[in-house]
PDB file of N, CA and C in Angstrom:
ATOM      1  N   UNK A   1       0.845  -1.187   0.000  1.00  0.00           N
ATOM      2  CA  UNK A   1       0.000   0.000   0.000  1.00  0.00           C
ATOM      3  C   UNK A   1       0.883   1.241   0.000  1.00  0.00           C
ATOM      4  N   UNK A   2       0.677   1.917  -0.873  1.00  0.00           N
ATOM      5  CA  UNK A   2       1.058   3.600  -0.703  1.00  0.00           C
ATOM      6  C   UNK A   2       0.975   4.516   0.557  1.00  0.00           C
ATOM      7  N   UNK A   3       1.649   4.920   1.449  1.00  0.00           N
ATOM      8  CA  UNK A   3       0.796   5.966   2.441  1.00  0.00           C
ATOM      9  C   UNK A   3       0.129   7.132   1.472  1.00  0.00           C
ATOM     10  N   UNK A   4       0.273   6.863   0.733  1.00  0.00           N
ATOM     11  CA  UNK A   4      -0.514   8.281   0.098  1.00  0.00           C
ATOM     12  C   UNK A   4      -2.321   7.730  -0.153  1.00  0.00           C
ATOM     13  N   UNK A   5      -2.190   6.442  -0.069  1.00  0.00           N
ATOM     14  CA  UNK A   5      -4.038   5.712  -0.572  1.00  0.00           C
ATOM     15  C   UNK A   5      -4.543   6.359   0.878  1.00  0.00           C
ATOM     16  N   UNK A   6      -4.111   6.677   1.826  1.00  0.00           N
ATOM     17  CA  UNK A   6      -4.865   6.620   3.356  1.00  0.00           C
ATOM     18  C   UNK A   6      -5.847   8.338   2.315  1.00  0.00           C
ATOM     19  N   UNK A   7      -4.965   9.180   2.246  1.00  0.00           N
ATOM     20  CA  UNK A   7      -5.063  10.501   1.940  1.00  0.00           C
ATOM     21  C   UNK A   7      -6.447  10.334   0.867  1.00  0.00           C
ATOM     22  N   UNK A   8      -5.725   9.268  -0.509  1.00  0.00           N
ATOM     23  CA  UNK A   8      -7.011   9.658  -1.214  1.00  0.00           C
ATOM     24  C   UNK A   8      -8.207   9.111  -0.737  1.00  0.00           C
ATOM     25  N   UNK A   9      -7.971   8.486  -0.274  1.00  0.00           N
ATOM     26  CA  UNK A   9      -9.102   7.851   0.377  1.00  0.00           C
ATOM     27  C   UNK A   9     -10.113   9.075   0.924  1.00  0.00           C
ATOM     28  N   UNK A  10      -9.471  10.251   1.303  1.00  0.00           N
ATOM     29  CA  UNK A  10     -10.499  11.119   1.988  1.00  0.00           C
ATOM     30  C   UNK A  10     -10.376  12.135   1.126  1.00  0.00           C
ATOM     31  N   UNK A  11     -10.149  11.746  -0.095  1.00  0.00           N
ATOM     32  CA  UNK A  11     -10.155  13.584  -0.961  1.00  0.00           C
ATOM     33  C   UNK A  11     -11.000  12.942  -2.657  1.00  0.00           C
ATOM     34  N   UNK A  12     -10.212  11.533  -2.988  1.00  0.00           N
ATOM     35  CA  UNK A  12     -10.802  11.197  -4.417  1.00  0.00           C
ATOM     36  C   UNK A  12     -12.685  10.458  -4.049  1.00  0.00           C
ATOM     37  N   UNK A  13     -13.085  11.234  -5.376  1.00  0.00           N
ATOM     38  CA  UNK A  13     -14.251  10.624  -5.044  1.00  0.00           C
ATOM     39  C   UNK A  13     -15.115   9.801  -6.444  1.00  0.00           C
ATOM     40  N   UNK A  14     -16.113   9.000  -6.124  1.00  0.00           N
ATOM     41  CA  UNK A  14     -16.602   7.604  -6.578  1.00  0.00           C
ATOM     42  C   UNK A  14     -16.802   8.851  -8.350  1.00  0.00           C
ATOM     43  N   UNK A  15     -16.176   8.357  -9.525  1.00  0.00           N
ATOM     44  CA  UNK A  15     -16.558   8.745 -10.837  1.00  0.00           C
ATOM     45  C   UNK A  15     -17.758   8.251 -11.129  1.00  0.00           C
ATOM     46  N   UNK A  16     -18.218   7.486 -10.795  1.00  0.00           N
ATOM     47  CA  UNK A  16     -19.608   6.933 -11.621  1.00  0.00           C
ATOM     48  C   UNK A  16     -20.326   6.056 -10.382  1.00  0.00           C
ATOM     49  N   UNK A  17     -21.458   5.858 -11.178  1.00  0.00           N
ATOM     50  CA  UNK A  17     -22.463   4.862 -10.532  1.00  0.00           C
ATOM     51  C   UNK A  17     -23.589   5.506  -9.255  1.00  0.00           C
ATOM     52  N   UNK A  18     -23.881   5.159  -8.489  1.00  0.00           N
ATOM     53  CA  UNK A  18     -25.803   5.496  -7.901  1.00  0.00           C
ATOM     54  C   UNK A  18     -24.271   6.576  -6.404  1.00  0.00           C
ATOM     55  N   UNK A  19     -23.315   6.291  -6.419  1.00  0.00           N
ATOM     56  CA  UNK A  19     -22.694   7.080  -5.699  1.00  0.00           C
ATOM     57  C   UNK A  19     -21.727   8.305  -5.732  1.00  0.00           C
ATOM     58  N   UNK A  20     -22.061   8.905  -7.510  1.00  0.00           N
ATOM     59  CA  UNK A  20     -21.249   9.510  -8.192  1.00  0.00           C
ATOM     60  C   UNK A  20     -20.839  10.555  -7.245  1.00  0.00           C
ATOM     61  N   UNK A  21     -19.374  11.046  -7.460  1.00  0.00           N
ATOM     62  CA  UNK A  21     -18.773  12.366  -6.508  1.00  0.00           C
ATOM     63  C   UNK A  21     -19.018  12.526  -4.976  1.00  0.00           C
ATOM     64  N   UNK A  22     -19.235  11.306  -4.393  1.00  0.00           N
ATOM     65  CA  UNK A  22     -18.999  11.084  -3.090  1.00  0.00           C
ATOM     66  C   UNK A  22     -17.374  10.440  -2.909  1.00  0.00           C
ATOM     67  N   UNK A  23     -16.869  11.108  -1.619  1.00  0.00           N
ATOM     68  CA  UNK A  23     -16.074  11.057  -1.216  1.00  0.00           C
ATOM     69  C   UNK A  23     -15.693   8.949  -1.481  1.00  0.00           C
ATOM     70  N   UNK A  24     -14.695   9.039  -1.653  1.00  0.00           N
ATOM     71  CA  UNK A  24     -14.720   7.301  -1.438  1.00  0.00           C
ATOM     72  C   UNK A  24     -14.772   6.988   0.094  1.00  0.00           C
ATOM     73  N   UNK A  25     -14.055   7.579   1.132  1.00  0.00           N
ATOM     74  CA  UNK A  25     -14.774   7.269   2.339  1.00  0.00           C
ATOM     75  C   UNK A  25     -15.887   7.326   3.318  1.00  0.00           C
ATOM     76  N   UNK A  26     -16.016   8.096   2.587  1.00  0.00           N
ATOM     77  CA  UNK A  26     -18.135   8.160   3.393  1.00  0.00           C
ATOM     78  C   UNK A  26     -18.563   7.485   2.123  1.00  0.00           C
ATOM     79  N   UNK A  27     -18.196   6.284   1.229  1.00  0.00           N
ATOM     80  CA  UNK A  27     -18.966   5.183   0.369  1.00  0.00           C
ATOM     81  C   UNK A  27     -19.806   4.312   1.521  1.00  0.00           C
ATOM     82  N   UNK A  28     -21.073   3.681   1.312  1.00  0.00           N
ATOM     83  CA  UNK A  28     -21.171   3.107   2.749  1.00  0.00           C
ATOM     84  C   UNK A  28     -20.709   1.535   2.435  1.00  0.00           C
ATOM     85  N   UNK A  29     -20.455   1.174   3.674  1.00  0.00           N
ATOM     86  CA  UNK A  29     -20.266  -0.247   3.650  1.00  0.00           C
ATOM     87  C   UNK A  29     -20.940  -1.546   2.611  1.00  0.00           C
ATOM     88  N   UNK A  30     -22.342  -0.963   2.655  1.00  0.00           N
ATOM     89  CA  UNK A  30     -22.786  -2.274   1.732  1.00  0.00           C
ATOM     90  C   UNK A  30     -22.583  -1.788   0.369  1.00  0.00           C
ATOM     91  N   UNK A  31     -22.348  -0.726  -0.299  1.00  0.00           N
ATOM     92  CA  UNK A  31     -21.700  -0.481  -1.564  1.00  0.00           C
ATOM     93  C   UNK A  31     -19.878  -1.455  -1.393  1.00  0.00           C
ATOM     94  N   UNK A  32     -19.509  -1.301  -0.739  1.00  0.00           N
ATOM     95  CA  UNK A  32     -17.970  -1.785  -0.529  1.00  0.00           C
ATOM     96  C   UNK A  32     -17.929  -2.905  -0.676  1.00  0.00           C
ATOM     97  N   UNK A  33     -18.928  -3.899   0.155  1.00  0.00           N
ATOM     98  CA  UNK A  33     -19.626  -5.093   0.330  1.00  0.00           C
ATOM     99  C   UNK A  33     -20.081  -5.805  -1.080  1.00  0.00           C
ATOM    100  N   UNK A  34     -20.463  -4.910  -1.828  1.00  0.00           N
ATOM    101  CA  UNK A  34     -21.128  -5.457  -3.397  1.00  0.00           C
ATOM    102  C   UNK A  34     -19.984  -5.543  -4.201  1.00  0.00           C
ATOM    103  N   UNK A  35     -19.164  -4.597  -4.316  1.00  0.00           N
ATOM    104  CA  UNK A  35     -17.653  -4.700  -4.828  1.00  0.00           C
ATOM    105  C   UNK A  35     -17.343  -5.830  -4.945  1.00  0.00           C
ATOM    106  N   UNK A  36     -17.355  -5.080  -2.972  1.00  0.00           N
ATOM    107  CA  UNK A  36     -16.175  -7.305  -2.902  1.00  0.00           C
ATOM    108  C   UNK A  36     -16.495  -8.634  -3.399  1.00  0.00           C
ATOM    109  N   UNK A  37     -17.465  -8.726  -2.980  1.00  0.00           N
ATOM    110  CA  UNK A  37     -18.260 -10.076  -3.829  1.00  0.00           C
ATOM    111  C   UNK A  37     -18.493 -10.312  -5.950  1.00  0.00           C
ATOM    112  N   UNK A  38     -18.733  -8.198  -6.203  1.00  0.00           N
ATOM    113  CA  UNK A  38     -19.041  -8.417  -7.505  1.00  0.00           C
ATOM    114  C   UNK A  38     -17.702  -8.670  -8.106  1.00  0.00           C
ATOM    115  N   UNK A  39     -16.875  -8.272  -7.988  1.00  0.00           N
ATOM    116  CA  UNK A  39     -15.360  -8.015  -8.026  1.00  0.00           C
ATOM    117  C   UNK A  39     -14.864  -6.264  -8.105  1.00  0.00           C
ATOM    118  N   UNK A  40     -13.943  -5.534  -7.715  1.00  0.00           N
ATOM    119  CA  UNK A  40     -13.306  -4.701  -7.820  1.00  0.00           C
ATOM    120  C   UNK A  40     -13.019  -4.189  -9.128  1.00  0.00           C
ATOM    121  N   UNK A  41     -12.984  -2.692  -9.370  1.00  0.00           N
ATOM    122  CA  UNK A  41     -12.827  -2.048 -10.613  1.00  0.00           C
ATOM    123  C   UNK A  41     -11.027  -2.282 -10.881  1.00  0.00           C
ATOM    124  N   UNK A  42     -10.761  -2.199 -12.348  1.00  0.00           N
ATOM    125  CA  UNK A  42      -9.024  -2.070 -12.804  1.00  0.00           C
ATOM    126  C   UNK A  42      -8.643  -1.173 -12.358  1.00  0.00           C
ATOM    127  N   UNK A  43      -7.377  -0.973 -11.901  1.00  0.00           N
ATOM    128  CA  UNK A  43      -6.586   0.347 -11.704  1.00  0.00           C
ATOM    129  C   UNK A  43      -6.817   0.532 -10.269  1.00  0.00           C
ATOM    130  N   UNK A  44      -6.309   1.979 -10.251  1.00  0.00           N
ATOM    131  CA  UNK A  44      -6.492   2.468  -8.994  1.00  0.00           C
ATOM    132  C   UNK A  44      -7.594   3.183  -7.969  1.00  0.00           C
ATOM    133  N   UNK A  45      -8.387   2.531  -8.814  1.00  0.00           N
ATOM    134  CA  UNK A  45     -10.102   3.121  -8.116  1.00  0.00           C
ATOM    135  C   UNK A  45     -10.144   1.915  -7.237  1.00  0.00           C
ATOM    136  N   UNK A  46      -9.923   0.633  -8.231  1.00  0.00           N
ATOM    137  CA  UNK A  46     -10.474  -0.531  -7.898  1.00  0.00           C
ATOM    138  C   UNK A  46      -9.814  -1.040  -6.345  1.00  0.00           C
ATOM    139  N   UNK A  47      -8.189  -0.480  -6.883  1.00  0.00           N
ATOM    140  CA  UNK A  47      -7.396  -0.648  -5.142  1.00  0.00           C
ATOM    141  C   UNK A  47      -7.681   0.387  -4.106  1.00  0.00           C
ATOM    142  N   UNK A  48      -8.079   1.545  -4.399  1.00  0.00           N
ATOM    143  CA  UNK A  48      -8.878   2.312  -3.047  1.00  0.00           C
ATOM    144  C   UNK A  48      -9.991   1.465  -2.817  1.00  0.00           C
ATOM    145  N   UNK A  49     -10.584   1.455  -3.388  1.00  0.00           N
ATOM    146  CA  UNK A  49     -11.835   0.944  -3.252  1.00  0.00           C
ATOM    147  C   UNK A  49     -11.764  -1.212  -2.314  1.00  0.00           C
ATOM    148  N   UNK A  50     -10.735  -1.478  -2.470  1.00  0.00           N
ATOM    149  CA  UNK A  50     -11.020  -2.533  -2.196  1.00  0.00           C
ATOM    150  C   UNK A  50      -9.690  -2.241  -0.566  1.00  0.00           C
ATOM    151  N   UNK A  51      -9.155  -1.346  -0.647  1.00  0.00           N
ATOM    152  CA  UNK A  51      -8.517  -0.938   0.763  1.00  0.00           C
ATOM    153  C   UNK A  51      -9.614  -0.532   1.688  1.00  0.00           C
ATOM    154  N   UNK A  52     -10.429   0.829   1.279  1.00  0.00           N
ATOM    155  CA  UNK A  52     -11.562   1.271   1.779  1.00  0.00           C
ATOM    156  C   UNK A  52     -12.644  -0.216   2.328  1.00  0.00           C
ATOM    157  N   UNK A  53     -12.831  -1.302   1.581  1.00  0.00           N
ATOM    158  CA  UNK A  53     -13.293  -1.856   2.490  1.00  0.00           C
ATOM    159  C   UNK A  53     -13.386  -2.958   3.448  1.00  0.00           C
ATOM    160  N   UNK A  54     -11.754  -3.018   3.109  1.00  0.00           N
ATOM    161  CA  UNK A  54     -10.857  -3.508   4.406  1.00  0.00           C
ATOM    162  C   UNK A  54     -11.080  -3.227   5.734  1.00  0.00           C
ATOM    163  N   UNK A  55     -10.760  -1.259   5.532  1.00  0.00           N
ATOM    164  CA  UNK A  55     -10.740   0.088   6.697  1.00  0.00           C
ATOM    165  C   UNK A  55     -12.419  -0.468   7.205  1.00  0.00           C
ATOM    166  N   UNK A  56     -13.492  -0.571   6.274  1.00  0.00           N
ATOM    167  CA  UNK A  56     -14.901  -0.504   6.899  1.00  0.00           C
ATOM    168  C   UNK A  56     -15.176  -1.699   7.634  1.00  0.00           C
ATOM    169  N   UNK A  57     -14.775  -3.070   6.582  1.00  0.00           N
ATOM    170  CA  UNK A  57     -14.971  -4.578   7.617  1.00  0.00           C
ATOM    171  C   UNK A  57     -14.347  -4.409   9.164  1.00  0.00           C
ATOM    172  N   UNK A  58     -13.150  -3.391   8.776  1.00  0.00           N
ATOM    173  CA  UNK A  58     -12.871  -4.239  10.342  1.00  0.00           C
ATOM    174  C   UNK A  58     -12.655  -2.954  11.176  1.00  0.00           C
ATOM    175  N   UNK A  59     -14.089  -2.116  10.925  1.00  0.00           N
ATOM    176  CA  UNK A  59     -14.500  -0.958  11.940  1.00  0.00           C
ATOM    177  C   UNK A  59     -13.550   0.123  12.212  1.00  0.00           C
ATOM    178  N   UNK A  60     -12.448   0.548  10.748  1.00  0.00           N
ATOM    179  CA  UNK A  60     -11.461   1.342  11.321  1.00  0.00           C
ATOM    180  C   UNK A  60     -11.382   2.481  10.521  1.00  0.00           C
ATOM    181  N   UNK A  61     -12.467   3.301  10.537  1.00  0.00           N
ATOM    182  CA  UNK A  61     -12.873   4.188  10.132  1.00  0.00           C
ATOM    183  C   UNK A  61     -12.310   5.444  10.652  1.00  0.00           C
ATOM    184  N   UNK A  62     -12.325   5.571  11.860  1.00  0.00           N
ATOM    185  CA  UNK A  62     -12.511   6.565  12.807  1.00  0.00           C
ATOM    186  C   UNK A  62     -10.283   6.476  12.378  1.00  0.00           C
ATOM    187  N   UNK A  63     -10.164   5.655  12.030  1.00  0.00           N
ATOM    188  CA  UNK A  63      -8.091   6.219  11.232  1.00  0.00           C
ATOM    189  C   UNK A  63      -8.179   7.223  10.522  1.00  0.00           C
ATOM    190  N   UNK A  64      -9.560   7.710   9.345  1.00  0.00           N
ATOM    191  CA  UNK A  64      -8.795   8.381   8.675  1.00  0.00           C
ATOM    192  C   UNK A  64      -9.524  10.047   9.091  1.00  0.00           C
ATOM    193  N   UNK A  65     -10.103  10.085  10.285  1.00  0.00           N
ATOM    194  CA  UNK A  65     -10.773  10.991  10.242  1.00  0.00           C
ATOM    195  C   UNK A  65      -9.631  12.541  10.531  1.00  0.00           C
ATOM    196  N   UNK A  66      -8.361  11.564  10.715  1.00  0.00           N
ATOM    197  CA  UNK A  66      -7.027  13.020  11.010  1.00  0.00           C
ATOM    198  C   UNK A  66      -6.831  13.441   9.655  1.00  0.00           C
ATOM    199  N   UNK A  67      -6.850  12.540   8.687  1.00  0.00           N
ATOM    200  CA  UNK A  67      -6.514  12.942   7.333  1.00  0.00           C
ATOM    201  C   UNK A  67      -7.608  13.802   6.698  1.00  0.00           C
ATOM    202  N   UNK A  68      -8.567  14.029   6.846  1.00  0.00           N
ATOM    203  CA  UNK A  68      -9.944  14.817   6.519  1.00  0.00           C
ATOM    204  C   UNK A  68      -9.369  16.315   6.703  1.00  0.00           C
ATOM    205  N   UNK A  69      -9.902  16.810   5.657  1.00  0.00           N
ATOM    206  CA  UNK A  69      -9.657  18.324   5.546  1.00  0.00           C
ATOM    207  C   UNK A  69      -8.070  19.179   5.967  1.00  0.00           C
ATOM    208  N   UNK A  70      -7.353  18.348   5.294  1.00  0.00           N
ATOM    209  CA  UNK A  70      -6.026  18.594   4.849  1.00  0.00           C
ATOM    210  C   UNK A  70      -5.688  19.231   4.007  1.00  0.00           C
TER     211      UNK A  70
END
């Protein structure tokens, strides 16, 4: 992992779909949840996105809230 994914994690946000231009960390869990099972996007959406819901399964949310509004 990059230390820099913690960061985008709280600044890049979702390009497409029913969650467009939301932050990728306020994505909610059962969007993260459908991912995981549907499979993960290519590139580097797909690896925030499948870090992000690592951070949510195992309740560790409240990590990136220092990185917020940086």
């Amino acid at each position: 992992m990059d230390p820099q994914d913690l960061q985008r994690l709280v600044t890049m946000t979702m390009p497409y779909g029913k969650y467009k231009d939301r932050i990728i960390a306020d994505l909610p869990g059962h969007y993260l949840a459908w991912f995981a099972r549907e499979g993960f996007p290519e590139g580097k959406l797909g690896k925030l996105l499948a870090l992000m819901h690592e951070i949510d399964h195992n309740n560790l949310r409240s990590l990136l809230d220092p990185l917020r509004g940086r």
